[in-house]
Structure formats: structure tokens, C-alpha cells
Protein backbone atom coordinates (compact mmCIF):
# COMPACT_ATOMS: atom_id res chain seq x y z
CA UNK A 1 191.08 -18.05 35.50
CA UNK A 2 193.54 -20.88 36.06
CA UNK A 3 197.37 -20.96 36.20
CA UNK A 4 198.56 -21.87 32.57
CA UNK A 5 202.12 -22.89 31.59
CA UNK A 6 202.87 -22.44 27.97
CA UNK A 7 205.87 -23.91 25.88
CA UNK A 8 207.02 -24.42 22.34
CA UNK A 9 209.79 -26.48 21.34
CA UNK A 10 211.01 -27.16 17.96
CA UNK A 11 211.95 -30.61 18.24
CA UNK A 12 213.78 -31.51 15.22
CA UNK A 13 211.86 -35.08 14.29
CA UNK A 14 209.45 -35.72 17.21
CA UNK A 15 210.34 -39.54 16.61
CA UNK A 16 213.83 -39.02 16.93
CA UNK A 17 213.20 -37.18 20.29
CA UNK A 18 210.54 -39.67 21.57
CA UNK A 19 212.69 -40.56 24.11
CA UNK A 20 213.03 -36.88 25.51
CA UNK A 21 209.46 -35.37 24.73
CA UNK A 22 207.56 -37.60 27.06
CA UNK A 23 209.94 -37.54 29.88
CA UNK A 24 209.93 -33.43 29.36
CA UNK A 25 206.23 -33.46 29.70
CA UNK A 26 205.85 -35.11 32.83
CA UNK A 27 208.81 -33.74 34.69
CA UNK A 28 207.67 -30.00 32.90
CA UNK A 29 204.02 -30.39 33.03
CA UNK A 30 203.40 -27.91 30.21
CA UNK A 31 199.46 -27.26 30.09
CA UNK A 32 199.98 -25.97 26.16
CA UNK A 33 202.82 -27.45 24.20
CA UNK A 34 202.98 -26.34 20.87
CA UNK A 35 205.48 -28.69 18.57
CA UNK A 36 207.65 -27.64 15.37
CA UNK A 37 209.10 -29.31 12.71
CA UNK A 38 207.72 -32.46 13.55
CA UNK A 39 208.26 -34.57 10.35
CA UNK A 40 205.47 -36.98 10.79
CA UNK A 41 201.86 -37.15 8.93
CA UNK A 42 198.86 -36.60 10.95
CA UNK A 43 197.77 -40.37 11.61
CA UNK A 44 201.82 -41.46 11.55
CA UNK A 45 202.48 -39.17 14.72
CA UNK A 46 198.65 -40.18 15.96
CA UNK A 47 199.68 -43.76 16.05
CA UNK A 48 203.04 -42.90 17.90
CA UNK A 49 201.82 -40.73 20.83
CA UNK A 50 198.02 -40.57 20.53
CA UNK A 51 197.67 -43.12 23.79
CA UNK A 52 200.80 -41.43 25.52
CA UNK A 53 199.25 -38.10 25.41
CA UNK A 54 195.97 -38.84 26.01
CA UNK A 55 196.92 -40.53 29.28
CA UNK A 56 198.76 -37.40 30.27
CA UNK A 57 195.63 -35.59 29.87
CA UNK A 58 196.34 -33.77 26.25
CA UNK A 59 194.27 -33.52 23.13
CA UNK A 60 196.43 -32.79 20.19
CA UNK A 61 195.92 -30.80 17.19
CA UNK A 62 198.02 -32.37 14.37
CA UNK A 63 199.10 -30.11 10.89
CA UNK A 64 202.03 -32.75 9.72
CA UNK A 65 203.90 -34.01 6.83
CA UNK A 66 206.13 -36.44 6.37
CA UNK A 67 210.09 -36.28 6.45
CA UNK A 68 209.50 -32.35 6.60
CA UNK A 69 208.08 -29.41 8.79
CA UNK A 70 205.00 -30.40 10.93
CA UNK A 71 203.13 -28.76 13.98
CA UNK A 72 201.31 -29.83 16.54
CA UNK A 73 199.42 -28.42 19.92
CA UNK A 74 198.71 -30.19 22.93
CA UNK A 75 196.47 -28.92 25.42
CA UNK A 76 195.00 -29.81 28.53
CA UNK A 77 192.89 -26.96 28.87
CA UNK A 78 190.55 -27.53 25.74
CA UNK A 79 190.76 -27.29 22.30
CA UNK A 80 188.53 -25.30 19.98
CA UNK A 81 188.24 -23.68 16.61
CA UNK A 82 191.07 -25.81 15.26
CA UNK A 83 192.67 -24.09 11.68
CA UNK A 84 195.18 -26.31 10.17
CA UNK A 85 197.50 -24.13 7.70
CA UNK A 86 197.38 -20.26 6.87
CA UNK A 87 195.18 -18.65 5.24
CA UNK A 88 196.04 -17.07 2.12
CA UNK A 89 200.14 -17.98 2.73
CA UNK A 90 202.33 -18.93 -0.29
CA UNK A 91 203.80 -22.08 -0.72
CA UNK A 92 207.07 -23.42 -2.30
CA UNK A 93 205.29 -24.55 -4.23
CA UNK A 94 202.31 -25.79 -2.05
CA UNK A 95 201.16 -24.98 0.87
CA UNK A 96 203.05 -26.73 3.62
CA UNK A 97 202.61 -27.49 7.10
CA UNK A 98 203.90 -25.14 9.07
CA UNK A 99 200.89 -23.52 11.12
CA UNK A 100 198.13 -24.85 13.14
CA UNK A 101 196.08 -22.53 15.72
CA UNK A 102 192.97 -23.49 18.07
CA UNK A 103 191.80 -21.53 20.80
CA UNK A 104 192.90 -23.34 24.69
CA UNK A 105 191.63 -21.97 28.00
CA UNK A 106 190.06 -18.75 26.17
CA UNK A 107 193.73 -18.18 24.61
CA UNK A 108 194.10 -18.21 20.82
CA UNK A 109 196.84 -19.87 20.25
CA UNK A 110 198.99 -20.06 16.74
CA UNK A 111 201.99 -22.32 16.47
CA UNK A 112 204.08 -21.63 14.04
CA UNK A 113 207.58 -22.96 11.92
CA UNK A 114 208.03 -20.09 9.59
CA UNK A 115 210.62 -20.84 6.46
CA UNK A 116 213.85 -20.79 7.29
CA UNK A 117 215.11 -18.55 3.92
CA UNK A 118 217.95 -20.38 2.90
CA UNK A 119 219.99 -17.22 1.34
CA UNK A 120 219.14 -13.70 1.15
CA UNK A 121 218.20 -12.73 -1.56
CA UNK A 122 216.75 -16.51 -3.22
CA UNK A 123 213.44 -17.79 -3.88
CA UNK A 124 213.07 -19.31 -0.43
CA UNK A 125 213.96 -15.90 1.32
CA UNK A 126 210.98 -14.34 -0.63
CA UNK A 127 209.21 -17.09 0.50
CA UNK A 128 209.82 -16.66 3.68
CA UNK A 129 209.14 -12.80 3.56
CA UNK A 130 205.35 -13.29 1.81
CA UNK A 131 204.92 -16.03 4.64
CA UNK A 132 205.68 -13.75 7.65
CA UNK A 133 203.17 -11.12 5.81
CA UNK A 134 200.16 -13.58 5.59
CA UNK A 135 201.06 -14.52 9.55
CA UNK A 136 200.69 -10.98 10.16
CA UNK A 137 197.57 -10.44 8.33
CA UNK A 138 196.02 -13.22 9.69
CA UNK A 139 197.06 -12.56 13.66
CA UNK A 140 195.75 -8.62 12.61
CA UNK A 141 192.30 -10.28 12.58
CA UNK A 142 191.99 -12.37 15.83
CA UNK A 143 191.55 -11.61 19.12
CA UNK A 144 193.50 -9.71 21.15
CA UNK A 145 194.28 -12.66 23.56
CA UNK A 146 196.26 -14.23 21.13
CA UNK A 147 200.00 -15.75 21.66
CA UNK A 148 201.80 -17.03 18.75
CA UNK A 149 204.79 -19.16 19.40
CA UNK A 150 207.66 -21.18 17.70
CA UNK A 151 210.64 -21.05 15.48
CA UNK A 152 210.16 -18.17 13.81
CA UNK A 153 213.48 -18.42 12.08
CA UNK A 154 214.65 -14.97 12.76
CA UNK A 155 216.41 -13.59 15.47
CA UNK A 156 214.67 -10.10 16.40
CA UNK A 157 218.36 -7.71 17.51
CA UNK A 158 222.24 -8.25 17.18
CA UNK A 159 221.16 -8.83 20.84
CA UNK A 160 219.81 -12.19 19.79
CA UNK A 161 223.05 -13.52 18.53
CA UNK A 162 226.11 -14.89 19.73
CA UNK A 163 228.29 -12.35 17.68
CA UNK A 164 226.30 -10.33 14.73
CA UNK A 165 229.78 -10.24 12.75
CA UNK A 166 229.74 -13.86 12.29
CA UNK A 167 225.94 -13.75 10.61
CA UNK A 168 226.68 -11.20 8.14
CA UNK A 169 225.13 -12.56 5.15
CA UNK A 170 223.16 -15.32 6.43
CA UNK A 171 219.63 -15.30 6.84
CA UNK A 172 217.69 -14.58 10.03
CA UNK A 173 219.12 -11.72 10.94
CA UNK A 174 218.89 -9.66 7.53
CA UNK A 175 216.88 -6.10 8.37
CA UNK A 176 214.18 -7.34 5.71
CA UNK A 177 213.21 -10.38 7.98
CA UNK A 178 213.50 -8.05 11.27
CA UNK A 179 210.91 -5.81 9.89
CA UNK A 180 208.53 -8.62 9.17
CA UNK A 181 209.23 -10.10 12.36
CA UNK A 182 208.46 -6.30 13.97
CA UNK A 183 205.76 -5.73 12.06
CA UNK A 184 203.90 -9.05 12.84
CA UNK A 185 204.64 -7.58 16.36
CA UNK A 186 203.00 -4.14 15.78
CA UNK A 187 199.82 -5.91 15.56
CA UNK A 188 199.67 -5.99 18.99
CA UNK A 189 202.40 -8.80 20.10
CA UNK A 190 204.94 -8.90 22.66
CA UNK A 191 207.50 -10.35 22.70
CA UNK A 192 207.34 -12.18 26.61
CA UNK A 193 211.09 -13.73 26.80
CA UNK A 194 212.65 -10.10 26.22
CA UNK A 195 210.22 -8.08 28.08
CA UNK A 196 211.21 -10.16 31.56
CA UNK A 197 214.61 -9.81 30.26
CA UNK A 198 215.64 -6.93 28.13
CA UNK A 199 219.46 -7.37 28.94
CA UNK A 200 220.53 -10.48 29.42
CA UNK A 201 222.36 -13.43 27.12
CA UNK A 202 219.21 -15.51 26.07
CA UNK A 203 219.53 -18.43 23.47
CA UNK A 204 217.53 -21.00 21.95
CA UNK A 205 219.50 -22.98 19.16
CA UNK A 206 222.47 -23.86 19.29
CA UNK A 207 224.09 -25.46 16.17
CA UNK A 208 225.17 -29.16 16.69
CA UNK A 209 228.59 -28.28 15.24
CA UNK A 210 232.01 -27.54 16.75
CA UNK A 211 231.07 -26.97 20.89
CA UNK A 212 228.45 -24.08 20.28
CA UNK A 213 226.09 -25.75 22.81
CA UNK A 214 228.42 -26.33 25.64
CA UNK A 215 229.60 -22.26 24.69
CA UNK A 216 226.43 -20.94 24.52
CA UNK A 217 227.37 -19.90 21.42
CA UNK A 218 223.48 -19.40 19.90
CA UNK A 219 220.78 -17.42 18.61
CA UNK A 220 217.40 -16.76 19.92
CA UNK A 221 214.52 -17.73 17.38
CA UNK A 222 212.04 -19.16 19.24
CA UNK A 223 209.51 -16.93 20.71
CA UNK A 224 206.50 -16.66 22.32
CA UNK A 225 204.26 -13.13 21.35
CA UNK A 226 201.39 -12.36 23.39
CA UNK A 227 198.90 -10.16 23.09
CA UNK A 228 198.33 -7.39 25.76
CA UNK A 229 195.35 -9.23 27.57
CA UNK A 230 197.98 -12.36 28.18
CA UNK A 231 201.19 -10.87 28.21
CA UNK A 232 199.73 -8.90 31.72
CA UNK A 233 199.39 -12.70 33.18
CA UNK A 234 202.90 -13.61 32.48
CA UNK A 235 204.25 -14.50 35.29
CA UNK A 236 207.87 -16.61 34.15
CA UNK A 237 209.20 -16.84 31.33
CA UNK A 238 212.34 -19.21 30.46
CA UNK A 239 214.21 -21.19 28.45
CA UNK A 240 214.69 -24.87 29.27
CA UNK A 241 218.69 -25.32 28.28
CA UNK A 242 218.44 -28.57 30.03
CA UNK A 243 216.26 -30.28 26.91
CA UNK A 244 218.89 -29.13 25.10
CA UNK A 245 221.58 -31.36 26.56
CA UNK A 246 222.34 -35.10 26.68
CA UNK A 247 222.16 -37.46 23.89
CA UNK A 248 219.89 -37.34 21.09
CA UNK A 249 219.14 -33.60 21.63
CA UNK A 250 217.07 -31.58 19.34
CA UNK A 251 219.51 -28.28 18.54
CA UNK A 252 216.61 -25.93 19.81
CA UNK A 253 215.75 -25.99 23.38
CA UNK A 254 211.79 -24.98 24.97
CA UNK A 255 211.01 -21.86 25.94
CA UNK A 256 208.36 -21.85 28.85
CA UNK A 257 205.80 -19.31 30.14
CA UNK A 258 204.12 -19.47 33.13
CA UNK A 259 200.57 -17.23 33.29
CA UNK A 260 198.94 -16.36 36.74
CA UNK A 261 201.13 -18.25 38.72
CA UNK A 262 205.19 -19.43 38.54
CA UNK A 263 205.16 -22.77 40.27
CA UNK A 264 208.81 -23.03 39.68
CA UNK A 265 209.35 -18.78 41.11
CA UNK A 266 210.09 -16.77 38.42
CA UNK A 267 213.27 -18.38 37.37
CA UNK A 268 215.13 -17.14 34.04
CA UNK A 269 215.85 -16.47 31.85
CA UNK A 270 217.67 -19.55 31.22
CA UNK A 271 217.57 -22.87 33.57
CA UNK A 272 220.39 -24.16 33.49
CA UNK A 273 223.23 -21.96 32.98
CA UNK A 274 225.58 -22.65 29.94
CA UNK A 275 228.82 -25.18 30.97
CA UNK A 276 231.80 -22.88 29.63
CA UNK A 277 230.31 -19.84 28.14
CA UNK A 278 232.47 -17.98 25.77
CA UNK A 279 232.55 -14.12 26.20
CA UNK A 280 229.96 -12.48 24.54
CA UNK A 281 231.28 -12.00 21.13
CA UNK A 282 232.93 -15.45 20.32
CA UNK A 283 234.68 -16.22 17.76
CA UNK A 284 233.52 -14.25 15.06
CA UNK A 285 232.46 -17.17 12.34
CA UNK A 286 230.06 -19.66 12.37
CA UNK A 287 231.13 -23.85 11.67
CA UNK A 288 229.54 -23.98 8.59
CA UNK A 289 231.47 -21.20 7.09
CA UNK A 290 234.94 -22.92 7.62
């Protein structure tokens, strides 16, 4: 059994962050990298990065569309049993691509961008709701070394936001979407960020709007669950605020798991520290709601 980091990264238009993904890779040597809301077709992001990947060592498994959602999985530690889409999930109105899975170094992996809901309440929350139940059903019937990662588009506690007062209302944090989130994780799931650290200030989106970044003004939506068998191995687990910086960023930043071995020490839970955190709290209102 080999040393395996894991990330995901939502990367908000993999060509407008071409200039950051391939630099990330090499300097982060991810062994899995599982993409979100790519917003490229299968043979559009093929002919972008196929030769830059493969000459990092990664075959890719590509579930894309263009201008909208999109996943992807590269892995240098095989790729096998590749299922584009979900079985048996609901579309709006199709089916769209927001799941891929393939099993990598005897893990079976599922990378996910689950809906985002819009409002509560609307036809794209119940959307969202039927979506998380078909991920659940489907994860019930794999194996039990299974990790599903990405933006799942709901933060799982008040915990996992900057200030719960200024998300009353909004979506991703409503106690419907919570218990779908919880009961995907009653499968058998855990979640690997909060287990290595249940009390500490842990982001990974930050809107673009009004300082939040610089803040740390955030929420956490983008997980990694593990099953039992791979959650034991789990040796880091972090999220890489420095992505999230500079020009160009996507507003999400990677999260990173190292199994068997932590060749950067088990750093966390969040490398590098914010620049001028607000106290927890803030200020009570997001930017979009003035």
C-alpha cells in the first residue's frame, strides 16, 4: 500500500485557471485530483490539457459540458471502472454533468458538484434535495473504501460558516440540505477535514465580493468523505488557502488529504493562515444582500 495524496478543487472554469492548475500540480503533487465545475466538453478540455497531464503522469476521467458544471479525475495511480453521471439522479431538466467515479489505487473514488439550490424552497432546491438522495443511494451500494469529494454545496454546522445569522434564508445551510448531507454520511462516510479538526475555523469559499477572502470571511463546502477502511489511513488533511490567492483565483480553494504518509507533517487545517481575519462572527450579512 502506497502513500496517496488526495485533493478536490472546484475550480470555477478550468480554462480560466489554466494558469494556476498546472503550476498547483507540480508544486502539490496530488496523486488523485478530482476537478469541479469545469465548464468544458470532454474532447474541448482533452485538447487543452490532455498532453500536460499526461506528461505529469495522470490519466483523466472527463464528465464535461460546456459553459456549465463539469468533473474530472486525474490519477496517477490507475484508473478503473470509470461511471460518467449518476445513476438514477434527476435532472433540471436533463441529466447534467456533475458526477464521475472510477476506482484509483483500490480506492473508489466519486467526484462530485452537487446543485447549488438557488432558493429554498424553488424548483432547483428540490432538485438539489432528489440529487443528494440518488448520491446517497448510489454510495449505499459500493464498497466500503469509498471517498467522495467536492463541492457539495452545503455547509454541514453553523460551525461551517463565517456567521450563521448572515445565511438565514439562503441555501446551503437550510436543515433540509444538512440532513441529506448527514444522511449521505450515515452510509458509512466521514467526514476527514472535521474529524482532524473538530474545533477550529476551517473555510473553503470565499465569495469574490467586498474583502471576504482576505477576512476569512467563508464557508466550508468542499469535502472529502471517506469510508472507514480509508479514513484509518488519513494521515493530513488541509486546505490549500494559498490557491485561493493571487490573481485570477477560483473563489474555492483545494482541500488535500494525505493517506499513509504526510510528506508535508501533518499540517492544518489551513496552509496559509488568513491575512486579517475578522472575529469569528463578522459582520452579520453577506455582499450580495446589500
Amino acid at each position: 500500500m502506497r502513500r496517496v495524496r488526495i485533493a478536490t478543487w472546484n475550480v470555477n472554469s478550468l480554462k480560466q485557471r489554466l494558469p494556476r492548475l498546472l503550476p498547483w500540480l507540480d508544486d502539490r503533487q496530488p496523486d488523485l485530483a478530482c476537478l469541479q465545475e469545469t465548464k468544458l466538453t470532454d474532447d474541448a478540455l482533452a485538447e487543452l490539457l490532455g498532453d500536460d497531464l499526461a506528461a505529469r503522469g495522470y490519466t483523466v476521467a472527463i464528465h464535461g459540458e460546456g459553459a456549465w458544471n463539469g468533473v474530472a479525475i486525474l490519477s496517477r495511480v490507475g484508473l478503473e471502472g470509470l461511471l460518467a453521471g449518476l445513476p438514477g439522479a434527476p435532472g433540471f431538466p436533463h441529466q447534467e454533468a456533475r458526477a464521475i467515479s472510477a476506482t484509483c489505487g483500490g480506492i473508489r473514488v466519486v467526484c462530485v458538484y452537487v446543485p447549488n439550490g438557488r432558493e429554498p424552497g424553488s424548483e432547483h432546491y428540490r432538485y438539489k434535495l432528489a440529487w443528494l438522495s440518488s448520491l446517497r443511494e448510489f454510495v449505499a451500494g459500493g464498497p466500503e473504501a469509498t471517498v467522495v469529494c467536492g463541492d457539495m454545496n452545503v455547509a454541514p454546522t453553523d460551525d461551517d460558516v463565517f456567521d450563521p445569522a448572515a445565511y438565514v434564508g439562503q441555501t446551503h445551510v437550510t436543515a433540509p440540505e444538512r440532513a441529506a448531507l448527514a444522511e449521505l454520511q450515515a452510509v458509512g462516510l466521514r467526514d476527514v477535514v472535521r474529524d482532524r479538526w473538530p474545533n477550529e475555523r476551517v473555510f473553503t469559499y470565499w465569495d469574490y465580493r467586498a474583502g471576504m477572502f482576505h477576512q476569512d470571511l467563508g464557508m466550508r463546502i468542499d469535502l472529502v468523505l471517506a469510508g472507514a477502511t480509508v479514513a484509518e489511513r488519513v494521515r493530513a488533511a488541509w486546505v490549500d488557502r494559498q490557491a485561493r490567492k493571487g490573481r485570477r483565483p477560483s473563489d474555492h480553494a483545494p482541500v488535500v488529504v494525505d493517506l499513509d504518509e504526510a510528506p508535508d507533517g501533518d499540517i492544518g487545517p489551513v496552509v496559509p493562515p488568513p491575512s486579517a481575519p475578522a472575529a469569528r462572527g463578522g459582520p452579520g450579512r453577506l455582499p450580495q444582500s446589500s
